[in-house]
N, C-alpha and C. Protein backbone atom coordinates (compact mmCIF):
# COMPACT_ATOMS: atom_id res chain seq x y z
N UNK A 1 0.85 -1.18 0.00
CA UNK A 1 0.00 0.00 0.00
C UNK A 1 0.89 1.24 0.00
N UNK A 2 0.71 2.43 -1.02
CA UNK A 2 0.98 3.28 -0.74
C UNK A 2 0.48 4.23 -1.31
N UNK A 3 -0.02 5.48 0.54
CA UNK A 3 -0.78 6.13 0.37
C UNK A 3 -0.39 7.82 -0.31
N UNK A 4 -0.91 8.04 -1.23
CA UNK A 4 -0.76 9.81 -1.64
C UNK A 4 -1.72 9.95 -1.33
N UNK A 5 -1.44 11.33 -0.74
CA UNK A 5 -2.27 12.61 -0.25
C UNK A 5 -2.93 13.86 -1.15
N UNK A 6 -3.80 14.41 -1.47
CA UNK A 6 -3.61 15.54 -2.36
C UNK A 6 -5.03 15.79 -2.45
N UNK A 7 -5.33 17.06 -3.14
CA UNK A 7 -6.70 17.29 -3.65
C UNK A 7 -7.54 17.00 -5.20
N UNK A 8 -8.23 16.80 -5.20
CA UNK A 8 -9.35 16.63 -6.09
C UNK A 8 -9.10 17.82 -7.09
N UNK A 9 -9.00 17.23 -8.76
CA UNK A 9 -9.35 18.66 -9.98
C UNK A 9 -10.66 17.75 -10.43
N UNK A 10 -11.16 18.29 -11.28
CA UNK A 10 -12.40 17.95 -12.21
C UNK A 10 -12.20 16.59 -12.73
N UNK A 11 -11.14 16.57 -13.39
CA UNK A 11 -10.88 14.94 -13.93
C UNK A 11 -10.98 13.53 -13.24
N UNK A 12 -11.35 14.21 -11.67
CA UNK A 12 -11.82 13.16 -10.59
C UNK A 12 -13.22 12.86 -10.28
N UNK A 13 -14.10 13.56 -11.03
CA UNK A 13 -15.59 13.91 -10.16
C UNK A 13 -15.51 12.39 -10.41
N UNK A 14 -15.51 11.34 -11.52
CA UNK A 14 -16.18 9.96 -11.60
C UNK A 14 -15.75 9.22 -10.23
N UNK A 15 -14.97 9.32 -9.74
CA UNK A 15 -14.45 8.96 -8.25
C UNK A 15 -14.89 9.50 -7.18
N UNK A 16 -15.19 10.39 -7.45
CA UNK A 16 -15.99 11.80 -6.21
C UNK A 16 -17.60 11.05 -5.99
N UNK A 17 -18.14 10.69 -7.63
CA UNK A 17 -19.43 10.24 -7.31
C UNK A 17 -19.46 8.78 -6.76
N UNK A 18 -18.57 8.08 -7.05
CA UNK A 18 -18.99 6.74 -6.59
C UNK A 18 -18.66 7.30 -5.57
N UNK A 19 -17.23 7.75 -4.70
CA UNK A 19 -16.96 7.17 -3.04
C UNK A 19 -18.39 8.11 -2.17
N UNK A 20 -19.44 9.13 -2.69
CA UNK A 20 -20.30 9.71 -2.81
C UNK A 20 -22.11 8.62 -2.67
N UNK A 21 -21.73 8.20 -3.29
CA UNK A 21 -22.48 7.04 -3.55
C UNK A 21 -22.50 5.91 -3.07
N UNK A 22 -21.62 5.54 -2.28
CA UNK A 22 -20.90 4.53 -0.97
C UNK A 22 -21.02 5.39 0.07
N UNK A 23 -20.59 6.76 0.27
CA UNK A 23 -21.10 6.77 1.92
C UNK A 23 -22.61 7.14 1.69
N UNK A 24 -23.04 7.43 0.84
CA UNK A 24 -24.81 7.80 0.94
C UNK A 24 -25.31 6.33 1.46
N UNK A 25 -24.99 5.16 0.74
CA UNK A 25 -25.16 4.18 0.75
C UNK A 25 -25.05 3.77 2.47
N UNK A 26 -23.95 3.71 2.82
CA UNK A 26 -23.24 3.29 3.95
C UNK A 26 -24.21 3.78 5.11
N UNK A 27 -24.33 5.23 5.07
CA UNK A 27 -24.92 5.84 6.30
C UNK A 27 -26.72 5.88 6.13
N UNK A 28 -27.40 5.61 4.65
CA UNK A 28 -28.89 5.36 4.93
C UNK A 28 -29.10 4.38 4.37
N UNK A 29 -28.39 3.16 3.93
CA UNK A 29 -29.05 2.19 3.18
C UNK A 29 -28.66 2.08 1.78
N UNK A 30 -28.99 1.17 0.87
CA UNK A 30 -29.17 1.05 -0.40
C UNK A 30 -29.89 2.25 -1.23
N UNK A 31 -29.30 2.47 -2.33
CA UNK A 31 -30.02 4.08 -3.32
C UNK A 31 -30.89 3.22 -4.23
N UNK A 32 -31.90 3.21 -4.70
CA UNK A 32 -32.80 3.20 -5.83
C UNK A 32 -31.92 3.10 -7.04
N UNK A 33 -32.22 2.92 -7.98
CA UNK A 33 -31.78 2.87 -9.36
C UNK A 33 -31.63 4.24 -9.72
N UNK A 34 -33.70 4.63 -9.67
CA UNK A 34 -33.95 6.04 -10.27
C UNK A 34 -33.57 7.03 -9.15
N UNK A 35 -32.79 6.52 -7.52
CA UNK A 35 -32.45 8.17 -6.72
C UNK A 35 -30.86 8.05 -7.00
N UNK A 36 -29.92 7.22 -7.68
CA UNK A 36 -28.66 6.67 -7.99
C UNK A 36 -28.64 7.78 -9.23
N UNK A 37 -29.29 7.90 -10.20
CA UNK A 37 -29.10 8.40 -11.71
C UNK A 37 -29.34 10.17 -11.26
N UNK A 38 -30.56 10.14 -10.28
CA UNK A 38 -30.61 11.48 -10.17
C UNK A 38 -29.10 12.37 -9.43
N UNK A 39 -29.05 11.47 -8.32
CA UNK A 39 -28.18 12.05 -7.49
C UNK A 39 -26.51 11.56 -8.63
N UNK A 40 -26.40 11.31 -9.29
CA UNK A 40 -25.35 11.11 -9.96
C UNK A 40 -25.52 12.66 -11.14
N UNK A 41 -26.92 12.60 -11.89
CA UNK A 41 -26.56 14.14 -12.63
C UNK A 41 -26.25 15.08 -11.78
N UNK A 42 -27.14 15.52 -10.05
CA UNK A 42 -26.76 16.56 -9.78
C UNK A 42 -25.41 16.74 -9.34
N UNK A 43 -24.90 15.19 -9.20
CA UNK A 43 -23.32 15.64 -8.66
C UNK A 43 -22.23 16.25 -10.09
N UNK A 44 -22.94 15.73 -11.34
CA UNK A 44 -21.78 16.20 -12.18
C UNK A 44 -22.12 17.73 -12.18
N UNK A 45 -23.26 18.31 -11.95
CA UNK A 45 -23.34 19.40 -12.04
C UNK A 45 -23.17 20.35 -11.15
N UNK A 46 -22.81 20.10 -10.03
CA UNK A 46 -22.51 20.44 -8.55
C UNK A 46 -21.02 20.38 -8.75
N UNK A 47 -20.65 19.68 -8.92
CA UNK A 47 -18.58 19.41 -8.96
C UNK A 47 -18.14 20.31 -10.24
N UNK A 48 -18.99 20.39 -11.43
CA UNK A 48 -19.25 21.36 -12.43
C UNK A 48 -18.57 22.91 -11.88
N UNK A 49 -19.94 23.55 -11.07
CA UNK A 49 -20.38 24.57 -10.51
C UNK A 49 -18.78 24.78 -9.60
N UNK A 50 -18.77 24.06 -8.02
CA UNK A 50 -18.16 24.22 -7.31
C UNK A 50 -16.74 23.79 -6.88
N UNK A 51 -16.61 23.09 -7.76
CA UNK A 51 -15.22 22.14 -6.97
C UNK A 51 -13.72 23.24 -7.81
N UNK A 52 -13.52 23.20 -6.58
CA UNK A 52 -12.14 24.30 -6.49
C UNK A 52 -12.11 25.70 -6.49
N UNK A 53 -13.60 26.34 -6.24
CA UNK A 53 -14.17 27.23 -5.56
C UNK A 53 -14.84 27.13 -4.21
N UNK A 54 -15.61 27.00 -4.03
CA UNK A 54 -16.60 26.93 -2.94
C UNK A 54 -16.34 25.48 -1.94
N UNK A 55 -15.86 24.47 -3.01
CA UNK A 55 -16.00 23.02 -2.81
C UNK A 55 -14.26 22.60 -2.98
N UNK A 56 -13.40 22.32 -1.83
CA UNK A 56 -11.97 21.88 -1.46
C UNK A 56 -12.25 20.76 -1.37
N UNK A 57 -11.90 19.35 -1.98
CA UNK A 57 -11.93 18.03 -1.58
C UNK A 57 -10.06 17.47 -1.28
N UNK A 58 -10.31 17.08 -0.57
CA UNK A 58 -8.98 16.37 0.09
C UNK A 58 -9.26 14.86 -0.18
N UNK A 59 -8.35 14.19 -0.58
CA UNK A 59 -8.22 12.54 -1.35
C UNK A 59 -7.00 12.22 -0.39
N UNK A 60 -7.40 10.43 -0.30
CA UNK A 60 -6.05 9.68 -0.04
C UNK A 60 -6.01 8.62 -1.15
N UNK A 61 -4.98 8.39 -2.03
CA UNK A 61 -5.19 7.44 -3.53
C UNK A 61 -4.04 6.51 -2.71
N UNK A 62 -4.74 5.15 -3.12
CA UNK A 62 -3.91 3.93 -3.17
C UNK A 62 -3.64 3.52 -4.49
N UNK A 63 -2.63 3.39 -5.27
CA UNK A 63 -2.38 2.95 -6.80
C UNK A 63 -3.10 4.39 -7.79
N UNK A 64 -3.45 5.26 -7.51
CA UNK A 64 -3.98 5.98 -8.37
C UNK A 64 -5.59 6.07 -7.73
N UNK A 65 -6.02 5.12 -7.16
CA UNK A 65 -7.71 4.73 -6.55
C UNK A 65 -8.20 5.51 -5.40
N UNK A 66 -8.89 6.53 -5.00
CA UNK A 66 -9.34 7.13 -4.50
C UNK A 66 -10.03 6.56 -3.06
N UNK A 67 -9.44 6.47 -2.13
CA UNK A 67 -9.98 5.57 -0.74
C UNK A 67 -10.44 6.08 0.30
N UNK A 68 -9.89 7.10 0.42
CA UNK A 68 -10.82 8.50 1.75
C UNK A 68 -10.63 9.63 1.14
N UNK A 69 -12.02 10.28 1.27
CA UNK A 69 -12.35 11.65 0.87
C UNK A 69 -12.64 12.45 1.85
N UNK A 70 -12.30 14.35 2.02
CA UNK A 70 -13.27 14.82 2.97
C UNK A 70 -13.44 15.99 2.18
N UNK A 71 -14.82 16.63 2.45
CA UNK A 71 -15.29 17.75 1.71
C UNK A 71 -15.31 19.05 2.66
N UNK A 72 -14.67 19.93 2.05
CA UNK A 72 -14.67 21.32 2.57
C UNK A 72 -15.54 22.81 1.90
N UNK A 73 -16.62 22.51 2.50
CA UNK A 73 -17.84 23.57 1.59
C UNK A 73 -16.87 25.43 2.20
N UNK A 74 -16.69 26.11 1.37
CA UNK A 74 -16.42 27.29 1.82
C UNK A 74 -17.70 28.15 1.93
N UNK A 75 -17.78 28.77 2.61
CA UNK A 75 -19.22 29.59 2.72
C UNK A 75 -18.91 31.07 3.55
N UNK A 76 -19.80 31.73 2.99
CA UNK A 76 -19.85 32.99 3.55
C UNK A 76 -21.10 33.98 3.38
N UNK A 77 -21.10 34.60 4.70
CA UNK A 77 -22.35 35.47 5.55
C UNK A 77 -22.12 36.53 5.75
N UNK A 78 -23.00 37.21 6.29
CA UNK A 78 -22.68 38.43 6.93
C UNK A 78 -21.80 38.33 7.95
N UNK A 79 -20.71 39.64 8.13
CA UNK A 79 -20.05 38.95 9.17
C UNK A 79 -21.07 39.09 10.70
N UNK A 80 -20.07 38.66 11.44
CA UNK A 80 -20.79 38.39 13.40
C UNK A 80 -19.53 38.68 14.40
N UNK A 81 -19.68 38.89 15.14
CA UNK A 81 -18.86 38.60 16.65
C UNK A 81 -18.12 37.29 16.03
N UNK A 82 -18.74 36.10 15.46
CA UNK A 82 -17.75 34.82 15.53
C UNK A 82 -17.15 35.00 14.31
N UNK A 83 -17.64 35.26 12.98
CA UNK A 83 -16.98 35.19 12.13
C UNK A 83 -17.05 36.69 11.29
N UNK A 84 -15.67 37.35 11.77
CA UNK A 84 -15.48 38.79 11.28
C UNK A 84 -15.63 39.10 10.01
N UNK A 85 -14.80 37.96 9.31
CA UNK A 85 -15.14 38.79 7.73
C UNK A 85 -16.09 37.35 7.12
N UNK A 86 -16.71 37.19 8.04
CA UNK A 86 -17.78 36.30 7.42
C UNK A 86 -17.59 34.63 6.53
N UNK A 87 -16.12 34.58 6.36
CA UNK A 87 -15.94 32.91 5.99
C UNK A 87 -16.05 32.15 6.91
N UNK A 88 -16.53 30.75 6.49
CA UNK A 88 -16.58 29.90 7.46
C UNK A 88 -16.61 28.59 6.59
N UNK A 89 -15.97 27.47 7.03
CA UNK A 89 -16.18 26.23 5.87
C UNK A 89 -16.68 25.25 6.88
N UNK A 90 -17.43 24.38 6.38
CA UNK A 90 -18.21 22.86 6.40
C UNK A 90 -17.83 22.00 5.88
N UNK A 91 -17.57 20.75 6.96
CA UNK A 91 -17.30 19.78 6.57
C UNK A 91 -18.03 18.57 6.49
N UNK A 92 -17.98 17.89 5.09
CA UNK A 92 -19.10 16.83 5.40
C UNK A 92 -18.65 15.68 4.40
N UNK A 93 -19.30 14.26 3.96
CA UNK A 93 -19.41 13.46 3.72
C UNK A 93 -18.02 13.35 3.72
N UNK A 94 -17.48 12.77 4.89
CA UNK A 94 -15.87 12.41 5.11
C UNK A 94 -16.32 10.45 5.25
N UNK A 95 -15.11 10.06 4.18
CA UNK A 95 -15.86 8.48 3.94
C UNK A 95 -14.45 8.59 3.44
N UNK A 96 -13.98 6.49 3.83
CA UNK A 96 -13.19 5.79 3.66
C UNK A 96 -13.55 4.26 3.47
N UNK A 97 -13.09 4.13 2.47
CA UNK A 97 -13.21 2.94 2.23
C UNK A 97 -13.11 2.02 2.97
N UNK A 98 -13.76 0.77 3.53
CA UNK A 98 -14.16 0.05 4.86
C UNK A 98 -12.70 -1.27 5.22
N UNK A 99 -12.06 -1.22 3.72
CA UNK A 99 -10.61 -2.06 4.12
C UNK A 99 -9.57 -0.83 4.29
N UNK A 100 -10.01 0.07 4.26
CA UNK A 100 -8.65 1.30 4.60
C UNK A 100 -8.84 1.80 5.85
N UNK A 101 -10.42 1.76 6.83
CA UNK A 101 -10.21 2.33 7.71
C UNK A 101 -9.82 2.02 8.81
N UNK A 102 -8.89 2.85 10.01
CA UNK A 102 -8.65 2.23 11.08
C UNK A 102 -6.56 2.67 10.72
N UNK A 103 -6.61 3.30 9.95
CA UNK A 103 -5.11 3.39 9.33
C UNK A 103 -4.71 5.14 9.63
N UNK A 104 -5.48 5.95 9.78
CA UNK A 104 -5.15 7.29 9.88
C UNK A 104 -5.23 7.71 8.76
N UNK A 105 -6.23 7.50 7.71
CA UNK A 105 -6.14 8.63 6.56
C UNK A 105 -6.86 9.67 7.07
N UNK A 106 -8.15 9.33 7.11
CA UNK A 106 -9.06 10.43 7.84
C UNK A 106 -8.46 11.69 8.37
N UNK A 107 -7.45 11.02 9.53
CA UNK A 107 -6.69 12.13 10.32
C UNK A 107 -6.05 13.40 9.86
N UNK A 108 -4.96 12.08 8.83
CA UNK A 108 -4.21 12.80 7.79
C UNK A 108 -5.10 14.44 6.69
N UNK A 109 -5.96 13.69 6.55
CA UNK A 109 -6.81 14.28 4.98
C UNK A 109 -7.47 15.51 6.00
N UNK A 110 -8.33 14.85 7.44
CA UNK A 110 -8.32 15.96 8.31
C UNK A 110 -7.39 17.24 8.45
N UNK A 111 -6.45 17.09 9.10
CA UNK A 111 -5.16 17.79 8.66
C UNK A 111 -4.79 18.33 8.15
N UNK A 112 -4.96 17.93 6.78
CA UNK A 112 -4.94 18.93 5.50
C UNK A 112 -5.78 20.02 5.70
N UNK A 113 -6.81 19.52 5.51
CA UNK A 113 -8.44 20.65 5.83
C UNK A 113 -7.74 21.16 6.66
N UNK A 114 -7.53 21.68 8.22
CA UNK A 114 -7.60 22.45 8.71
C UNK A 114 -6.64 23.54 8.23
N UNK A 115 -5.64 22.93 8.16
CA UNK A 115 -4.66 23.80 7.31
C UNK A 115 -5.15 24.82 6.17
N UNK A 116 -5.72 24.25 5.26
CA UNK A 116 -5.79 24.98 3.81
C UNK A 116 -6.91 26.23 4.52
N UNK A 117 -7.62 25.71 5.45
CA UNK A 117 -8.82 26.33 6.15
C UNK A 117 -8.14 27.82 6.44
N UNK A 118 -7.33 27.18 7.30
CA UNK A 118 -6.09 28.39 7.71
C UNK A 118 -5.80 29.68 6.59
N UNK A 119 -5.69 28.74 5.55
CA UNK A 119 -4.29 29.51 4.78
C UNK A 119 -5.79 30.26 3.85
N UNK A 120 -7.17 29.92 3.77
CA UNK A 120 -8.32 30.64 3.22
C UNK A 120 -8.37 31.56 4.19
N UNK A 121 -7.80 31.58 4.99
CA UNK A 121 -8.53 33.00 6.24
C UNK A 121 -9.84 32.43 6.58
N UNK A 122 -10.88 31.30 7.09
CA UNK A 122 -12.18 30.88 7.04
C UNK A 122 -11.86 31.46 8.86
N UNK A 123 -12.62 31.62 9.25
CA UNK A 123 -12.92 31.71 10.59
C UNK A 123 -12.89 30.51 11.73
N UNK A 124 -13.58 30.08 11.25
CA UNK A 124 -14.18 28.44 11.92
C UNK A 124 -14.29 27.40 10.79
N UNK A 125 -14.35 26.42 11.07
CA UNK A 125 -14.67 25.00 10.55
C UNK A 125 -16.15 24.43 11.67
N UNK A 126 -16.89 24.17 10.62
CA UNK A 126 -18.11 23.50 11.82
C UNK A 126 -18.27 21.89 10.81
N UNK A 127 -18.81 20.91 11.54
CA UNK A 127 -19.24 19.92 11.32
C UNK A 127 -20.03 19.18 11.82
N UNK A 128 -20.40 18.23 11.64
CA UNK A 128 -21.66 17.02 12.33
C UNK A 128 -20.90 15.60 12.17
N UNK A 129 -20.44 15.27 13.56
CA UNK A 129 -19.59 14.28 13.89
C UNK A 129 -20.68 12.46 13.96
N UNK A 130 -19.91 11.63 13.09
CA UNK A 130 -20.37 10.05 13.31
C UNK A 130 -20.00 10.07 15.16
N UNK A 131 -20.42 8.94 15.46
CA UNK A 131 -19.84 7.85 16.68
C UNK A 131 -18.48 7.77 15.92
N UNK A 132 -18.23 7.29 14.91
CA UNK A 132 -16.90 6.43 14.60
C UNK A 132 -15.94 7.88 14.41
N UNK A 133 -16.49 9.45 13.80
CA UNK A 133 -15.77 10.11 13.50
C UNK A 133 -15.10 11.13 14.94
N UNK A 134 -16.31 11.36 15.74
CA UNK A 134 -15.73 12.00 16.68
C UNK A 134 -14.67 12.18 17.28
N UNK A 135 -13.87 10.84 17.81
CA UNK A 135 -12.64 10.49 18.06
C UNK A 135 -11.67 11.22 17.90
N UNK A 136 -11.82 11.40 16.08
CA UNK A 136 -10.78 11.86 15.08
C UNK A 136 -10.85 13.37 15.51
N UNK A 137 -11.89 14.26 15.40
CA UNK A 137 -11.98 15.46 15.16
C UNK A 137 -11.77 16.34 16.57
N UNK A 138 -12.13 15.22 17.57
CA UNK A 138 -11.42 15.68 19.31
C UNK A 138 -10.39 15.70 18.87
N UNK A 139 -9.33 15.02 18.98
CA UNK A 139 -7.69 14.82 19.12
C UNK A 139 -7.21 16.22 17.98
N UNK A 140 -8.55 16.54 16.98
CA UNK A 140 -7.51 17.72 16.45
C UNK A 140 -8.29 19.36 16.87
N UNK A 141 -9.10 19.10 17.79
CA UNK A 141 -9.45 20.33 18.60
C UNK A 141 -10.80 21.01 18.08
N UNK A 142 -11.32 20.26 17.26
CA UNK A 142 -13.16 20.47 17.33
C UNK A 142 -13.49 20.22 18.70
N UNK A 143 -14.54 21.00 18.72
CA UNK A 143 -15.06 20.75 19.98
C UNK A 143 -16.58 20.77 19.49
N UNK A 144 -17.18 20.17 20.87
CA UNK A 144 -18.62 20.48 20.61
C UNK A 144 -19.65 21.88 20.98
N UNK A 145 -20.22 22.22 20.16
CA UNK A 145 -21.15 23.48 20.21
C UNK A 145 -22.25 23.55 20.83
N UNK A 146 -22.40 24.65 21.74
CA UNK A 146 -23.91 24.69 22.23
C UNK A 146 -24.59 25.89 21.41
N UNK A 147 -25.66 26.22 21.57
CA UNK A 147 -26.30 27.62 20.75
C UNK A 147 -27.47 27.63 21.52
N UNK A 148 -28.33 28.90 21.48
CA UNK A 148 -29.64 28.65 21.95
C UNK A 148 -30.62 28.99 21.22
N UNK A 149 -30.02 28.36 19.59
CA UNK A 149 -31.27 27.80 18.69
C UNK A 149 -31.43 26.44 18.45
N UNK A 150 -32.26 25.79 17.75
CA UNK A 150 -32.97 24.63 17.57
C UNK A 150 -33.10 24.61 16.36
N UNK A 151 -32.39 23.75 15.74
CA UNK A 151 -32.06 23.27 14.86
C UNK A 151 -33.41 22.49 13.79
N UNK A 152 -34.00 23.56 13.11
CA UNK A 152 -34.90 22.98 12.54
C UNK A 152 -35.25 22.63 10.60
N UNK A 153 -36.10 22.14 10.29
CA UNK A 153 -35.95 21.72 8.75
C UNK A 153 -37.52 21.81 8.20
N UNK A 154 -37.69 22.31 7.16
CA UNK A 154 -38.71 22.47 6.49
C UNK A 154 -38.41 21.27 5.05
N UNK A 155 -38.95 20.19 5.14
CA UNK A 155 -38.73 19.31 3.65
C UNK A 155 -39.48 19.90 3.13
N UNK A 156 -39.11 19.76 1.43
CA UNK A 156 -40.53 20.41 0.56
C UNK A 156 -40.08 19.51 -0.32
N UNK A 157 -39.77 17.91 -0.28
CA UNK A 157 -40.02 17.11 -1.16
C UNK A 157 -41.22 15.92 -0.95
C-alpha cells in the first residue's frame, strides 16, 4: 500500500461520485436505481459549478484509486462577533473505504483541511460528527457546540 495525499481537480468527479455514492449508501441504506441516476446528474453538475471554488476536496489514492475523501464547503455570511469577515467552511461526507479504515487517513486528509482552512482566512470550521468520527476530530481540537437555537428543517419534497 501506498498512500498519496492531495486534492481533487475535475478529472476526478467519476471517483468523487462513486466514493459519494458509498457513503450515501453506507450511512442510509441502499439508493434506488432512479435516486442513484438522479443524485449522480446533480453531482456532475454540482462538482461542475463548485469544486475548487466553494467546494476543497482532500483525497487519499492507493495505486492511483481514490480511498478517503473529505469535503470542505467554503461559505460565507454576513459577518458576526464569531466570524469577522464572514468565511466559514463545512465539513461533510468524510468516507473511507471500509478495508482502509482504522489506518489514519481520515486524520491525515483531516489535517490537510484544517490547514488549507487556515491559509483561506475561514474563521471556523463547523461539522456534524459520526460515533466512529468524533474520536478523530477531538484529538484535532473540534469541539462540541452549544447555541440557543434549535435546529430545525422544512422538507418540501
Amino acid at each position: 500500500m501506498n498512500i498519496v495525499y492531495g486534492q481533487v481537480t475535475k478529472q476526478d468527479v467519476d471517483e468523487l461520485i462513486r466514493l459519494r455514492i458509498a457513503f450515501i449508501e453506507d450511512d442510509h441504506g441502499p439508493v434506488t436505481p432512479q435516486d442513484k441516476a438522479c443524485i449522480e446528474q446533480q453531482l456532475l453538475s454540482f462538482f461542475a459549478r463548485k469544486l475548487g471554488t466553494e467546494l476543497i476536496v482532500f483525497v487519499a489514492r492507493d495505486a492511483g484509486v481514490i480511498v478517503s475523501v473529505v469535503y470542505l464547503s467554503i461559505l460565507e455570511m454576513p459577518a458576526n462577533c464569531r466570524l469577522l469577515n464572514g468565511l466559514y467552511g463545512e465539513v461533510f461526507s468524510v468516507y473511507t473505504l471500509p478495508e482502509y479504515r482504522g489506518q489514519g487517513l481520515c486524520t491525515t486528509l483531516m489535517q490537510q483541511l484544517v490547514e488549507d482552512a487556515k491559509s483561506r482566512g475561514l474563521s471556523c470550521i463547523d461539522l456534524r460528527a459520526t460515533k466512529q468520527g468524533y474520536p478523530i476530530y477531538k484529538k484535532l481540537g473540534f469541539a462540541e457546540t452549544t447555541h440557543s437555537y434549535t435546529d430545525m428543517r422544512l422538507e418540501l419534497r
